[in-house]
N, C-alpha and C. Protein backbone atom coordinates (compact mmCIF):
# COMPACT_ATOMS: atom_id res chain seq x y z
N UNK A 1 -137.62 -133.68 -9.82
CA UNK A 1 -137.70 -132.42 -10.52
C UNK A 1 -139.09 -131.82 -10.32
N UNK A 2 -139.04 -130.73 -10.14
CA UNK A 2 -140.30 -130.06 -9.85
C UNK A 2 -140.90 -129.47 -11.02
N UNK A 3 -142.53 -129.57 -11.65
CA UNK A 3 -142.87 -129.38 -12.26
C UNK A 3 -142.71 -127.93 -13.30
N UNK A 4 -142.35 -126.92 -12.56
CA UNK A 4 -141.96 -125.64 -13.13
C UNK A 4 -140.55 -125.68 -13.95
N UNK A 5 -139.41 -126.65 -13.35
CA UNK A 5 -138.28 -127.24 -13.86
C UNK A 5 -138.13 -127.91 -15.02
N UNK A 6 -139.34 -128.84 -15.29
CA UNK A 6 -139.26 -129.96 -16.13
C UNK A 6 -140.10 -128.89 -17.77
N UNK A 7 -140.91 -128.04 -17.03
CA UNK A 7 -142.13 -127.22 -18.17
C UNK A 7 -140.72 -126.26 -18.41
N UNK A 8 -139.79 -125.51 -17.73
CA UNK A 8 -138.72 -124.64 -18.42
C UNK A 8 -137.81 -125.71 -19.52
N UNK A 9 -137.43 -126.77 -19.01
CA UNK A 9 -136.43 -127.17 -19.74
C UNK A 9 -137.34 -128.31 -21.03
N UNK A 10 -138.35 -127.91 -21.21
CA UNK A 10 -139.09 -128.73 -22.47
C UNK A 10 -139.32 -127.60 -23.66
N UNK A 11 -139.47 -126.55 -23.09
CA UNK A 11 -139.79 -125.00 -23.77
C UNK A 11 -138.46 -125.12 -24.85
N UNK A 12 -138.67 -124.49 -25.70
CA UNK A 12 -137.42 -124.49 -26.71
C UNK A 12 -136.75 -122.91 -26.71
N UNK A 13 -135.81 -122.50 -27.47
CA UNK A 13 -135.18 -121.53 -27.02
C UNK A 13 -136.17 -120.46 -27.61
N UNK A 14 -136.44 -119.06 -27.12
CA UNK A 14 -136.92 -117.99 -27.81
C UNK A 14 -136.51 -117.21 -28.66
N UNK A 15 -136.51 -117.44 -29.96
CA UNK A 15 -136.36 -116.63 -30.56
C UNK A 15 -137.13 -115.66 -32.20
N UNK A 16 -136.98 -114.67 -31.35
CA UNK A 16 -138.30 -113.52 -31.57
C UNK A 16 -138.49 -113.29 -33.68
N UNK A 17 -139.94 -113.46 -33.85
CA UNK A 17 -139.87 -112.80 -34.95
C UNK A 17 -141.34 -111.76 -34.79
N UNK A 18 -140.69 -111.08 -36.14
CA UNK A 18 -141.45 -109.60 -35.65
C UNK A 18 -142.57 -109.50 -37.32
N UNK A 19 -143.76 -109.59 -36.93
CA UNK A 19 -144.54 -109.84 -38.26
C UNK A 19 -145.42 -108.21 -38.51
N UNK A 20 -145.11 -107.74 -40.14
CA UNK A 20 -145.48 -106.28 -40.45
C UNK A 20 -146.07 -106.83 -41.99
N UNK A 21 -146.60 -105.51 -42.28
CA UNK A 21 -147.08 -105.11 -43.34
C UNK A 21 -147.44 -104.08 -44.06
N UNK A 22 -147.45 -103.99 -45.38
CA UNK A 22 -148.28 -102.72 -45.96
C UNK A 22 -148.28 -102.47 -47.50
N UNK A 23 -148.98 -101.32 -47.86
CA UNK A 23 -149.15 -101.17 -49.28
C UNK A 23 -147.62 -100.87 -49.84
N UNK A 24 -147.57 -101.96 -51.10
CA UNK A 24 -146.02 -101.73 -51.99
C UNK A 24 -146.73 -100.50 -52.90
N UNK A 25 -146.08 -99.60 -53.47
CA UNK A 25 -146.05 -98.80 -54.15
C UNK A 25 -146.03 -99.44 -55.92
N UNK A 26 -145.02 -100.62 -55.68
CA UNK A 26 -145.06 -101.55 -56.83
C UNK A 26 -144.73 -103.21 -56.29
N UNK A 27 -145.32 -103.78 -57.33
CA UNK A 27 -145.27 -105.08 -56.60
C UNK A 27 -144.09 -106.07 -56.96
N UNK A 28 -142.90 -105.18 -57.89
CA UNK A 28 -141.61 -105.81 -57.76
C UNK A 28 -140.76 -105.48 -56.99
N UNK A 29 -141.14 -104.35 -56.56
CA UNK A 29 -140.07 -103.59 -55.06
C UNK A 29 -140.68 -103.67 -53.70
N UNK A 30 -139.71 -103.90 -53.19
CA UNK A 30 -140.34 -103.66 -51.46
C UNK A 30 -139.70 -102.32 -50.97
N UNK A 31 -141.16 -101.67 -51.80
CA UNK A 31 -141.02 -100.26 -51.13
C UNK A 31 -142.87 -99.44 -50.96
N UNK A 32 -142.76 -99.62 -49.69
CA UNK A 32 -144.12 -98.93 -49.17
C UNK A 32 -144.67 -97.55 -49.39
N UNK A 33 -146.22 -97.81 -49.57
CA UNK A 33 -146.98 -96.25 -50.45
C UNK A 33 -146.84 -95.23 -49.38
N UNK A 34 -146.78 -95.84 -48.04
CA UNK A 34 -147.19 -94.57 -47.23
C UNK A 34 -147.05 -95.33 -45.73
N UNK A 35 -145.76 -95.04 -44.64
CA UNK A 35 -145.31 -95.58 -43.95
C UNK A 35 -145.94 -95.69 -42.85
N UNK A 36 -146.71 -94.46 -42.45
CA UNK A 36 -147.53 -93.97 -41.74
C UNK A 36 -148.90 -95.53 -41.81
N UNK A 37 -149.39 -96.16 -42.75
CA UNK A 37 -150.00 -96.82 -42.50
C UNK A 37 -149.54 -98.17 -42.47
N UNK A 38 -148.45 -98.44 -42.08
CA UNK A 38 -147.94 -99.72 -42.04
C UNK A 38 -148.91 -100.53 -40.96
N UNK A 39 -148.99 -102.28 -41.24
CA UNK A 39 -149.50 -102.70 -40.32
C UNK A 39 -148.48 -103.55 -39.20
N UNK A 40 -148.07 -103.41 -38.19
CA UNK A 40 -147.61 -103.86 -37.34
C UNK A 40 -148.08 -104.76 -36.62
N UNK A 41 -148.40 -106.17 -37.32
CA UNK A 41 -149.35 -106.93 -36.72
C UNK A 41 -148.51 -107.86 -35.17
N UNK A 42 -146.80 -107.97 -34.84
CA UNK A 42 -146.84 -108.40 -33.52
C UNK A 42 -145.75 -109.01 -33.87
N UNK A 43 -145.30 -109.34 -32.25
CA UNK A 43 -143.91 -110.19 -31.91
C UNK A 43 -144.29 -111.46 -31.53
N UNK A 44 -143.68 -112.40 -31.84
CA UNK A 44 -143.74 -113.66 -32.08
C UNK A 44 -142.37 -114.73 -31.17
N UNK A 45 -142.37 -115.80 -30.38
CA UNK A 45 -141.56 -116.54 -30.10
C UNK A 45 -140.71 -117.18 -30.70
N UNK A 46 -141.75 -117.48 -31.74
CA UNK A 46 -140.99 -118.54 -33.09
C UNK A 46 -141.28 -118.06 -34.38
N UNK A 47 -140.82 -119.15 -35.15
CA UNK A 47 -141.27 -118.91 -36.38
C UNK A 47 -142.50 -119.15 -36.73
N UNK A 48 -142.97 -120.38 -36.49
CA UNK A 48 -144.34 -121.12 -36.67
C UNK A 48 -145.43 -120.40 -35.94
N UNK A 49 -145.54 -119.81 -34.90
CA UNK A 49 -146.25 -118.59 -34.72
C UNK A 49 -146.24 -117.27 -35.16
N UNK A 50 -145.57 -116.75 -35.68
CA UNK A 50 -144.99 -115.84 -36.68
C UNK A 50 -145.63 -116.47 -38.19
N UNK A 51 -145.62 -117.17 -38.78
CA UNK A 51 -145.75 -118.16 -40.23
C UNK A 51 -147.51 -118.08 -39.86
N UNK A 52 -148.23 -118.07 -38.44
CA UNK A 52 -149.32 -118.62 -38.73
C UNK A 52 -150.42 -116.56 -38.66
N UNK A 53 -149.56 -116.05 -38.16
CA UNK A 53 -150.26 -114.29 -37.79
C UNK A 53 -149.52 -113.96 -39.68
N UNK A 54 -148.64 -114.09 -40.16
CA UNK A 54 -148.30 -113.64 -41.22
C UNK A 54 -149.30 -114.26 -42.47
N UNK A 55 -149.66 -115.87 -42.49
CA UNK A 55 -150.55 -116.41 -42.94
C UNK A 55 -151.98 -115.46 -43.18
N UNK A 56 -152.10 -115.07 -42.08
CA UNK A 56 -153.49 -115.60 -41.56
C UNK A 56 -154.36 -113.36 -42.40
N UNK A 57 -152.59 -113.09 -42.27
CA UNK A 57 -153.21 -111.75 -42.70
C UNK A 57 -152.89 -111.16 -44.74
N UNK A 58 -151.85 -112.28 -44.89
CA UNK A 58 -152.04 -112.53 -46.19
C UNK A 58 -153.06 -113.01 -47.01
N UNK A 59 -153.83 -114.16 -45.92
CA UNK A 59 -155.13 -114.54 -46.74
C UNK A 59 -156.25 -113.22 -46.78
N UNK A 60 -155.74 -112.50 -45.93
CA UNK A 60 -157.38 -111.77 -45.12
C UNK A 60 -157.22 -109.98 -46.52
N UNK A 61 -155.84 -110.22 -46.99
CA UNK A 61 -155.59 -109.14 -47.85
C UNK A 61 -155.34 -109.51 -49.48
N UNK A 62 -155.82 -110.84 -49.36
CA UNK A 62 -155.60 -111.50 -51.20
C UNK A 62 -155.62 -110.79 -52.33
N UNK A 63 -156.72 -109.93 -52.11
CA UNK A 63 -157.99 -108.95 -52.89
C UNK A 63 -157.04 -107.90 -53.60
N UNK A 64 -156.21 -107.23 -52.56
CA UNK A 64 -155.00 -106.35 -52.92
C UNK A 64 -153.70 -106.58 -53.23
N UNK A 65 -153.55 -106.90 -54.29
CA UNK A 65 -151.98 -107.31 -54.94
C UNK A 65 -151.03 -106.67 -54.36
N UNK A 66 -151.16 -105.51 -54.37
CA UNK A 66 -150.29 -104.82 -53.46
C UNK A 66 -149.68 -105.01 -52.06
N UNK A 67 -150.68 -105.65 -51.40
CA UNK A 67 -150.61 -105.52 -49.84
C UNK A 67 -150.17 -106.78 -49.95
N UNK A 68 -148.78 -106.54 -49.12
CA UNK A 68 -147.62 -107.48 -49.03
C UNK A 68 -147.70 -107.46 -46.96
N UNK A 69 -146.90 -108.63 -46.24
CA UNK A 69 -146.58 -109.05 -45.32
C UNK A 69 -145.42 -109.98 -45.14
N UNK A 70 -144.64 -109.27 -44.14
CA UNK A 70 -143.26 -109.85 -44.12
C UNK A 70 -143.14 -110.33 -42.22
N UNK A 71 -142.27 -111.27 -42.06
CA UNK A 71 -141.57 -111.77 -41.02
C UNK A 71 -140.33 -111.68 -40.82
N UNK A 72 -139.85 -111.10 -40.01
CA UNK A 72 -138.52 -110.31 -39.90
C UNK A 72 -137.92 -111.31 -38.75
N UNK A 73 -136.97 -112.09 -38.69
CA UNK A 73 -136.04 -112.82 -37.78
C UNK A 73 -135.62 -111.41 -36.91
N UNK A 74 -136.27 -111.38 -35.97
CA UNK A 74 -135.36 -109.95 -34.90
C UNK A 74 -134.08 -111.25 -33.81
N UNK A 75 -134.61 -112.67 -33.91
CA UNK A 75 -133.22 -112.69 -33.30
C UNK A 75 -131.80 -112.59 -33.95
N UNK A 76 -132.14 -112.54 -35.47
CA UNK A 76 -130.96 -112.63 -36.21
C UNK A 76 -130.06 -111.11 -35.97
N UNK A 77 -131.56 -110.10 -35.82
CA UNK A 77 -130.42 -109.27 -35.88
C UNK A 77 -130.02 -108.84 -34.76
N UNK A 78 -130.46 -109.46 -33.18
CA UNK A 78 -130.47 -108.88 -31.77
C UNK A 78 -129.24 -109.78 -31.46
N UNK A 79 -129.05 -110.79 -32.60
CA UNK A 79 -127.68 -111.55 -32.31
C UNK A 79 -127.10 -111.82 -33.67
N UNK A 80 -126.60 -111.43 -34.00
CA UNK A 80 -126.14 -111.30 -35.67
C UNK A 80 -124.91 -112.57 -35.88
N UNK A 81 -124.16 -112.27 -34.83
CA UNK A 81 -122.58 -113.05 -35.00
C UNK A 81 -123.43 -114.71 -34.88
N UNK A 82 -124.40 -115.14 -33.71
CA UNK A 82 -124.77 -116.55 -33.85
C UNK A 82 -125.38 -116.81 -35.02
N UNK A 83 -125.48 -118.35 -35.40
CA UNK A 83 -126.06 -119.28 -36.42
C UNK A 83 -127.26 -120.01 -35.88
N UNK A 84 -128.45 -119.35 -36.14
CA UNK A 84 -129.71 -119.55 -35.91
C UNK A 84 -130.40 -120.59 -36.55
N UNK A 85 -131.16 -121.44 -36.22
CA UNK A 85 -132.22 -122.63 -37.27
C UNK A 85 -133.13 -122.23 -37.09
N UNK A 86 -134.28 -121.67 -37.52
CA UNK A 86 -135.64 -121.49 -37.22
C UNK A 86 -136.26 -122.23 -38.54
């Protein structure tokens, strides 16, 4: 097996999550002050890379109760009918 063979089939399957954010208007609804400043912090392979950019900008926004960050499964919805484990 040739090395490019053995590095594809160790890789696990891709599937994408999509990590955002922004000011809640209130902090029992998820509903944003002003859409226009959403943060779109990036697409992700997995979850655990996704879990660590979503982390990493929750800590960096503690200060503001408001400022919420979410991880969105985009393979769930780019394939809805399959049963996903992430």
């Amino acid at each position: 097996m040739r090395p490019t063979e053995s590095h594809a089939m160790s890789e696990s399957k891709q599937l994408l999550h999509f990590v955002f954010g922004g000011e809640l208007k209130d902090t029992q609804e998820v509903e944003f002050k002003d859409l226009t400043k959403l943060d779109f912090v990036g697409m992700y392979p997995n979850f655990a890379e996704a879990r660590k950019a979503w982390r990493a900008k929750a800590q960096a926004t503690v200060d503001n109760a408001q400022m919420r960050y979410f991880v969105v499964h985009m393979h769930r919805l780019m394939e809805p009918d399959k049963d996903h484990h992430s």
